[in-house]
C-alpha atoms as a PDB file:
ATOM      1  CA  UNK A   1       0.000   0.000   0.000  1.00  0.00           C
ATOM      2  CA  UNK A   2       1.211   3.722  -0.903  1.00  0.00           C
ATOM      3  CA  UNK A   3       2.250   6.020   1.540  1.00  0.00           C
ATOM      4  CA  UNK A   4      -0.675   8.109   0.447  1.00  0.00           C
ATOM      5  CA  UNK A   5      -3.367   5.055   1.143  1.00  0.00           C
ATOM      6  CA  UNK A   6      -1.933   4.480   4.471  1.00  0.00           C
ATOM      7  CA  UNK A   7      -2.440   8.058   5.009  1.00  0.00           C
ATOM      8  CA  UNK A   8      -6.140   8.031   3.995  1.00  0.00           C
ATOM      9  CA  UNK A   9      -6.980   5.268   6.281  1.00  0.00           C
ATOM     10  CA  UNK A  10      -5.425   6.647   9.205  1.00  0.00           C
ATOM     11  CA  UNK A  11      -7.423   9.600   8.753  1.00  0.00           C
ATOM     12  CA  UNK A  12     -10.727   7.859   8.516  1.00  0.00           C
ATOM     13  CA  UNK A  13     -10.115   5.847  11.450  1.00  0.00           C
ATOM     14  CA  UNK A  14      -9.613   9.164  13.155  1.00  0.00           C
ATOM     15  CA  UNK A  15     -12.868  10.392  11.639  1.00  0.00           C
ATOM     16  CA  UNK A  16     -14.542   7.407  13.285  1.00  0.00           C
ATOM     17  CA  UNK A  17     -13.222   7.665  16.345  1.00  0.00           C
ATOM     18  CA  UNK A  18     -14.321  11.026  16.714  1.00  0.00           C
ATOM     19  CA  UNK A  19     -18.115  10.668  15.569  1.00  0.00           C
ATOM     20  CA  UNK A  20     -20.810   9.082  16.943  1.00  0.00           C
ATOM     21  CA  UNK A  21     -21.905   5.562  16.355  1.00  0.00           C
ATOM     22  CA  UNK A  22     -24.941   6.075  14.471  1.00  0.00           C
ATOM     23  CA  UNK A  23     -23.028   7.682  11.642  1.00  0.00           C
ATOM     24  CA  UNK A  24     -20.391   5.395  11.251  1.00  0.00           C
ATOM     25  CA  UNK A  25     -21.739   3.407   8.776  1.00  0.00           C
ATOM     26  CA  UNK A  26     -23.474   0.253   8.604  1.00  0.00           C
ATOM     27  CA  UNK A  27     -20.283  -2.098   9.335  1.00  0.00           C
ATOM     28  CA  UNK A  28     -20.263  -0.374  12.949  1.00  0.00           C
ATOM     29  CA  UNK A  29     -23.951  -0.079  13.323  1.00  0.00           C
ATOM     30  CA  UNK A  30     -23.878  -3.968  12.934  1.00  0.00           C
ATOM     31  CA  UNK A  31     -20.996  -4.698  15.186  1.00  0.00           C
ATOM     32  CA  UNK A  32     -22.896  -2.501  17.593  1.00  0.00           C
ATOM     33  CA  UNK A  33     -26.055  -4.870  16.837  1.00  0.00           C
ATOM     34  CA  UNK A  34     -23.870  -8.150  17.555  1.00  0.00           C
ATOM     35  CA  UNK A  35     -22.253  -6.747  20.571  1.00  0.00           C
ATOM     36  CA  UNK A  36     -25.497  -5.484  22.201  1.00  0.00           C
ATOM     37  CA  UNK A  37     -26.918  -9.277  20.854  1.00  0.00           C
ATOM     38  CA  UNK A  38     -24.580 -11.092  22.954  1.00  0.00           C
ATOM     39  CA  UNK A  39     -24.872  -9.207  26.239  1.00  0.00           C
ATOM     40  CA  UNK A  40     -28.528 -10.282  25.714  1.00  0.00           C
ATOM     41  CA  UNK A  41     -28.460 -13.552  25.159  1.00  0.00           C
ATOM     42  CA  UNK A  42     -25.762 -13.690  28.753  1.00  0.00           C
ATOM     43  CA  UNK A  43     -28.287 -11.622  30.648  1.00  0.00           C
ATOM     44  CA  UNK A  44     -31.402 -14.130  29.872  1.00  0.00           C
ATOM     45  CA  UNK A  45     -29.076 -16.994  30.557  1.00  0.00           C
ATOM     46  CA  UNK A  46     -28.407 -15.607  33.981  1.00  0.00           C
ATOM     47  CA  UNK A  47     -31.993 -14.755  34.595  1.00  0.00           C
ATOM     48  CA  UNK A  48     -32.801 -18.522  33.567  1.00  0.00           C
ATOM     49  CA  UNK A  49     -30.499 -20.330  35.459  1.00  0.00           C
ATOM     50  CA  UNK A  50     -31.952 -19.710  38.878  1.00  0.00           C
ATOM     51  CA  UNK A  51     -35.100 -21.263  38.099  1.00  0.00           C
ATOM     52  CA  UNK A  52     -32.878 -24.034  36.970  1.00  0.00           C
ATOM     53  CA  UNK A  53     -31.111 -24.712  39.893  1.00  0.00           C
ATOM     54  CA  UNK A  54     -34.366 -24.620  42.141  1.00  0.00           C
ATOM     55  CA  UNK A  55     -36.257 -26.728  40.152  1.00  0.00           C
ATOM     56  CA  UNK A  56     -34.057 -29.930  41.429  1.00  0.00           C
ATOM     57  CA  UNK A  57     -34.913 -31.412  44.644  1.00  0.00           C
ATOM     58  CA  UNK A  58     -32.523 -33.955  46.720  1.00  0.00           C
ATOM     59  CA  UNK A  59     -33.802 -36.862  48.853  1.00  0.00           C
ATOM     60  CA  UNK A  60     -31.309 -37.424  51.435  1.00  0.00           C
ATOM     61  CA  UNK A  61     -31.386 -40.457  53.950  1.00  0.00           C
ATOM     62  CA  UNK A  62     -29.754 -40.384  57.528  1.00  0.00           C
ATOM     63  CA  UNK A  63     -30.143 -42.112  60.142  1.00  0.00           C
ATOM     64  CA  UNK A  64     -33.317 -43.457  58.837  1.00  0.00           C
ATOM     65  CA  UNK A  65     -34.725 -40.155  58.393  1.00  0.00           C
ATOM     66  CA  UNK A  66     -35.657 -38.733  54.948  1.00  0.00           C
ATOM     67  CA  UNK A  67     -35.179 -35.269  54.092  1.00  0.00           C
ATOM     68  CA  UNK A  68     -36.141 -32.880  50.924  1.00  0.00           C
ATOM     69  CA  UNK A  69     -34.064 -30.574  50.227  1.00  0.00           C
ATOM     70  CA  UNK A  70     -32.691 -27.896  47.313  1.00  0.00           C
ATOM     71  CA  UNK A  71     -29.252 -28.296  48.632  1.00  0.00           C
ATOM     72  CA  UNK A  72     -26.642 -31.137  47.947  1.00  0.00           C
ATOM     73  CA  UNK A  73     -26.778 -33.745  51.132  1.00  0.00           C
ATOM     74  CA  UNK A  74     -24.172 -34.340  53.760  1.00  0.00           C
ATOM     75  CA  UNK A  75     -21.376 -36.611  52.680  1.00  0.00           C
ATOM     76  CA  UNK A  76     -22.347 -39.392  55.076  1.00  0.00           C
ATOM     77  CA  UNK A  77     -26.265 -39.247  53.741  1.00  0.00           C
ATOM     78  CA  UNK A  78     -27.387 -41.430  51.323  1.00  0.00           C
ATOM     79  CA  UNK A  79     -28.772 -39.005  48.294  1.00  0.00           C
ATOM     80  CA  UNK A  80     -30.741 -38.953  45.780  1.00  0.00           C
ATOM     81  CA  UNK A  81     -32.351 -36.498  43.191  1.00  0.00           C
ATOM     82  CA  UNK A  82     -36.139 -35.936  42.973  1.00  0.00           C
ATOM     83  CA  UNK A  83     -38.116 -33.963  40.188  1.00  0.00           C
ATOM     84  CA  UNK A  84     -40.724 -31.878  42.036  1.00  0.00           C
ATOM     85  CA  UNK A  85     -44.354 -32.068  40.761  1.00  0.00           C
ATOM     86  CA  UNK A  86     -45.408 -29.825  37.968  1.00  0.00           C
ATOM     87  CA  UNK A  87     -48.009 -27.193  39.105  1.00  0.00           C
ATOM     88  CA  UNK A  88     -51.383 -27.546  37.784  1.00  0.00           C
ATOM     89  CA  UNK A  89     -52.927 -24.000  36.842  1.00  0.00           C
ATOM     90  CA  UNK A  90     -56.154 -23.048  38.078  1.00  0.00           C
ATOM     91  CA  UNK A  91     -59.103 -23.070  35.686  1.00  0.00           C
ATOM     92  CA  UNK A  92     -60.738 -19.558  36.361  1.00  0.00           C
ATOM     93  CA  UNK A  93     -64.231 -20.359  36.305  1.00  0.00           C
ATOM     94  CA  UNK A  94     -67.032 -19.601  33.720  1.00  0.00           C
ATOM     95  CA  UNK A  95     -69.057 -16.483  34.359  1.00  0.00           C
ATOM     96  CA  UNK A  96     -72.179 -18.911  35.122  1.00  0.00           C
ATOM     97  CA  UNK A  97     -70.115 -21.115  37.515  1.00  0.00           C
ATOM     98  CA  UNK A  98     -68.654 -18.161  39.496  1.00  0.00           C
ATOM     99  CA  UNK A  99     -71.534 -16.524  39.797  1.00  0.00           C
ATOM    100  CA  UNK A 100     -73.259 -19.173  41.080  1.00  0.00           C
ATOM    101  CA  UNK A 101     -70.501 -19.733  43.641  1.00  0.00           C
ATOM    102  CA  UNK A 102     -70.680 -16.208  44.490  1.00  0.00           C
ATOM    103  CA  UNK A 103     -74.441 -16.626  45.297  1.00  0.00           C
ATOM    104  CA  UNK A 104     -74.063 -19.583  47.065  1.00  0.00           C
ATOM    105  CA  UNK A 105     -71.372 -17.884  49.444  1.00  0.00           C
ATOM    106  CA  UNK A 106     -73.925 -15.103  49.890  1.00  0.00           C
ATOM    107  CA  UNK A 107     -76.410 -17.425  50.883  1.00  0.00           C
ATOM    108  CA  UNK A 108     -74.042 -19.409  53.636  1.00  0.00           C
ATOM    109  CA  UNK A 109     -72.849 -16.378  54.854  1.00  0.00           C
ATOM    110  CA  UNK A 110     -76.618 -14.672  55.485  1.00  0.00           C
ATOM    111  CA  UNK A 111     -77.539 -17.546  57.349  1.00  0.00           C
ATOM    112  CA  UNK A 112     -74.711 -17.978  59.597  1.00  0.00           C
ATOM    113  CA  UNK A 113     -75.130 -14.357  60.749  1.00  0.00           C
ATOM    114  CA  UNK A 114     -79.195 -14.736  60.824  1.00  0.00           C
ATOM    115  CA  UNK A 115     -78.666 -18.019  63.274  1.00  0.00           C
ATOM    116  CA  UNK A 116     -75.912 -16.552  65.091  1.00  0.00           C
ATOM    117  CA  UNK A 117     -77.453 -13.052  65.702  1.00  0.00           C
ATOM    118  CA  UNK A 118     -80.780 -15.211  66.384  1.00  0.00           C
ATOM    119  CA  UNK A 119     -79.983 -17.449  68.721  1.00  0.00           C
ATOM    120  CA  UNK A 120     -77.598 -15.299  70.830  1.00  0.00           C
ATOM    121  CA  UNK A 121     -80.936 -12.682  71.289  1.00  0.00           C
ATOM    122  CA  UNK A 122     -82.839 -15.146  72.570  1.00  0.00           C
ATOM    123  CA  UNK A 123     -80.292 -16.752  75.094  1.00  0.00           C
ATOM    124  CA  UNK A 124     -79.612 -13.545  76.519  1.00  0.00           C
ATOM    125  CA  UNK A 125     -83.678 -13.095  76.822  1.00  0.00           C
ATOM    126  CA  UNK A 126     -83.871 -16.302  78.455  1.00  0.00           C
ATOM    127  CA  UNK A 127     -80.760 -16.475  80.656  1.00  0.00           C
ATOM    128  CA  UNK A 128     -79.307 -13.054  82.021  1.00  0.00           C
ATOM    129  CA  UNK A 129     -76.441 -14.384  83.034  1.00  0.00           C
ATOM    130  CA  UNK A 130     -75.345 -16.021  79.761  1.00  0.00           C
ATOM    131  CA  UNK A 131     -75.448 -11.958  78.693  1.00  0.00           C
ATOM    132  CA  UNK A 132     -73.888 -10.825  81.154  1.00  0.00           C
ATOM    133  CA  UNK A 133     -70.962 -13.302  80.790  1.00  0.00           C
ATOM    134  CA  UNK A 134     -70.869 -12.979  76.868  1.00  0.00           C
ATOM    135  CA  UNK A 135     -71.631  -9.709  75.904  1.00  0.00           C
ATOM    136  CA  UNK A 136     -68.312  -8.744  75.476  1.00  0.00           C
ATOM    137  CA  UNK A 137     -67.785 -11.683  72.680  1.00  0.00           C
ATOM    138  CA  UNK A 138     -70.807 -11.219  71.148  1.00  0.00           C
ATOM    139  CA  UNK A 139     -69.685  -7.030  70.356  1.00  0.00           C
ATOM    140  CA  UNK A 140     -66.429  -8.590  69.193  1.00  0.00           C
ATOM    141  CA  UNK A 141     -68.285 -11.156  66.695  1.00  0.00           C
ATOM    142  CA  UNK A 142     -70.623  -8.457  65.371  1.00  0.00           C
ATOM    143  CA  UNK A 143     -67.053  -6.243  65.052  1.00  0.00           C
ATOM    144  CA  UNK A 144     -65.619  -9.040  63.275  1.00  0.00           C
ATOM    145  CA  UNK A 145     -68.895  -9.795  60.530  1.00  0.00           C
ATOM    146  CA  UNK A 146     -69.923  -5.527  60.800  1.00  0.00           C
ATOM    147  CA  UNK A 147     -70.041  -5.879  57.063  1.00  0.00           C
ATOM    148  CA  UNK A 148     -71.771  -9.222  56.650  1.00  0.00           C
ATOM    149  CA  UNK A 149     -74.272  -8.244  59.239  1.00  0.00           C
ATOM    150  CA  UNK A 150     -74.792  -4.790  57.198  1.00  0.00           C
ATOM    151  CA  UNK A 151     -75.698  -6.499  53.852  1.00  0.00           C
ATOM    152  CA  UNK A 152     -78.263  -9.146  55.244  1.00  0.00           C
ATOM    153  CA  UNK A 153     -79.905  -5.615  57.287  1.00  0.00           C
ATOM    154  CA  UNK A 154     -80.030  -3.741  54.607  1.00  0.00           C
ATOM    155  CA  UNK A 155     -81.990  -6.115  52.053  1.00  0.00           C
ATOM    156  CA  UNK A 156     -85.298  -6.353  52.739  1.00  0.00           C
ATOM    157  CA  UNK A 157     -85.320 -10.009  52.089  1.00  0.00           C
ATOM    158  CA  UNK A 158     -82.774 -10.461  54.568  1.00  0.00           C
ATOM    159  CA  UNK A 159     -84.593  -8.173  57.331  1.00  0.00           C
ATOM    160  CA  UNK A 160     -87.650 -10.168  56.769  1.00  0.00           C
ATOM    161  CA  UNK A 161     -85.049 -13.426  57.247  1.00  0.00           C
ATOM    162  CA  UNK A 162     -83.848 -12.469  60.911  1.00  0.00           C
ATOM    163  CA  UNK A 163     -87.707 -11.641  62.093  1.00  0.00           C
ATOM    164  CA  UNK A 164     -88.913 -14.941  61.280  1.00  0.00           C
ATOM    165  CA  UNK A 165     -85.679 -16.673  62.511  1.00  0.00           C
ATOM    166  CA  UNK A 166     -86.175 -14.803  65.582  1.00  0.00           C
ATOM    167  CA  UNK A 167     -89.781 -15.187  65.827  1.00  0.00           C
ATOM    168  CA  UNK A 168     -88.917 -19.531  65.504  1.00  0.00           C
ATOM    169  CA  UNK A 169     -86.103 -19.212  68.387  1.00  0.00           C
ATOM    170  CA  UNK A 170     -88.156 -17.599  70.245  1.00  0.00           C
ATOM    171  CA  UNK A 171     -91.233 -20.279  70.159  1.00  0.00           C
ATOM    172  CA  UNK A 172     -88.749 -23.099  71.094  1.00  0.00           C
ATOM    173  CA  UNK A 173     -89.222 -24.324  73.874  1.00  0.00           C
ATOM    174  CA  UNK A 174     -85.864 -23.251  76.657  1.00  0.00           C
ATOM    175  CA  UNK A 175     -84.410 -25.266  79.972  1.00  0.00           C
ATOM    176  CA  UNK A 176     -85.134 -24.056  83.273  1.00  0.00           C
ATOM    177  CA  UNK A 177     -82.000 -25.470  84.572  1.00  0.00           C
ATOM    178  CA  UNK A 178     -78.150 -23.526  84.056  1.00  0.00           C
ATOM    179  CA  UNK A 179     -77.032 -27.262  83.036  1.00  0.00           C
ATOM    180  CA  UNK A 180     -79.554 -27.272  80.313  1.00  0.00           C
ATOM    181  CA  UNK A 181     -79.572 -23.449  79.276  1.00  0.00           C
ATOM    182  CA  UNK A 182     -75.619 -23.706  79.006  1.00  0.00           C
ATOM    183  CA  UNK A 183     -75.994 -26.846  76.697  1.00  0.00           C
ATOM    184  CA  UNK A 184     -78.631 -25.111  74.442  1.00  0.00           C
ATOM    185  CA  UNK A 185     -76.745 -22.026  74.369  1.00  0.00           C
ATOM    186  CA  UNK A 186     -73.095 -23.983  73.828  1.00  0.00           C
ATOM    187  CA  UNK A 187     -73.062 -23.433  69.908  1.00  0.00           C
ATOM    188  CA  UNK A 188     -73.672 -20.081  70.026  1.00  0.00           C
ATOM    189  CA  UNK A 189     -70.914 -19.756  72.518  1.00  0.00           C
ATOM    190  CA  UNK A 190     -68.678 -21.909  70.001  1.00  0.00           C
ATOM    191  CA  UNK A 191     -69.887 -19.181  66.887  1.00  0.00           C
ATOM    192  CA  UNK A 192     -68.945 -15.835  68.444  1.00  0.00           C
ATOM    193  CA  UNK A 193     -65.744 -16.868  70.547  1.00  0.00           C
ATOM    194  CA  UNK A 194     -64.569 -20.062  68.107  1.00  0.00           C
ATOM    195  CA  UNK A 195     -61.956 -22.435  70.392  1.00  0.00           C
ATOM    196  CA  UNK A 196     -62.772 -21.165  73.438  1.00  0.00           C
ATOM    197  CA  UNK A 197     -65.879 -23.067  74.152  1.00  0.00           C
ATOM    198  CA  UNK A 198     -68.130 -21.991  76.938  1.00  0.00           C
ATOM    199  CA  UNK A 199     -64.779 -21.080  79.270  1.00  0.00           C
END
């Protein structure tokens, strides 16, 4: 090569060394591409192999007990590799279907608060003492289902629901004996303080 071409070369590699990227021409555009290509394809690989590593399980055996674990097992436990189960997506439910689970929820949760509302009213009509002793519960419980409570109240449906449920706890016939009024009252006890019992 001349002295001239050597020259002319030298310059343009100063000319590209002294102008931005994008105007370099599409040799350096397309190194750029590669370059930026590869730190890509590193960056997913990184990004992939944790879910790699997790998704093996080892069985390890000592001392008759078995273990699962994601780490490697002692050297003096018997080991062995186990593939953990695939997950199984949920099916979201059909319109239809969820609304009719929806309703059905509705419909559990009205009467739990109509019975439990019901038949604490009449035990505390019927024995003052089981009000005295569980008033404080009972407050908490209505605390605890405020909103519940609010919804069956405000339909008139569910209004008319608690009258007549209250109306049939009333006509039952009630023990004259603490023994027996504890006993009938015991579930309602159970609903508005649950695992506590009648302590």
């Amino acid at each position: 090569m001349t002295k001239a071409g050597t020259q002319m070369n030298a310059d343009k590699a100063q000319m590209n060394v002294n102008l931005p990227w994008e105007v370099r021409g599409p040799a350096s555009m397309a190194r750029k591409f590669r370059r930026w290509g590869t730190f890509i394809c590193v960056g997913s690989a990184f990004i992939c192999v944790p879910g790699l590593v997790h998704a093996q399980l080892f069985k390890c055996v000592q001392g008759g007990k078995t273990v699962y674990q994601q780490e490697k097992c002692p050297e003096e436990a018997k080991q062995s590799t186990v593939r953990p189960p695939d997950t199984v997506p949920v099916k979201p439910l059909d319109p239809q279907a969820a609304a009719e689970k929806a309703e059905k929820e509705q419909a559990a949760e009205k009467g739990n608060v109509i019975g439990v509302f019901a038949s604490y009213t009449v035990c505390a009509e019927k024995f003052p003492e089981f009000a005295t002793r569980y008033s404080g519960a009972f407050d908490d419980w209505k605390k605890r289902n405020a909103a519940a409570f609010s919804r069956v109240t405000s339909s008139p449906e569910g209004g008319k629901e608690l009258n007549d449920r209250l109306r049939a706890e009333r006509a039952k016939p009630f023990p004259e004996d603490t023994p027996g009024r504890l006993a009938a009252c015991a579930p309602t006890v159970s609903a508005i303080q649950p695992g506590r019992g009648t302590k």
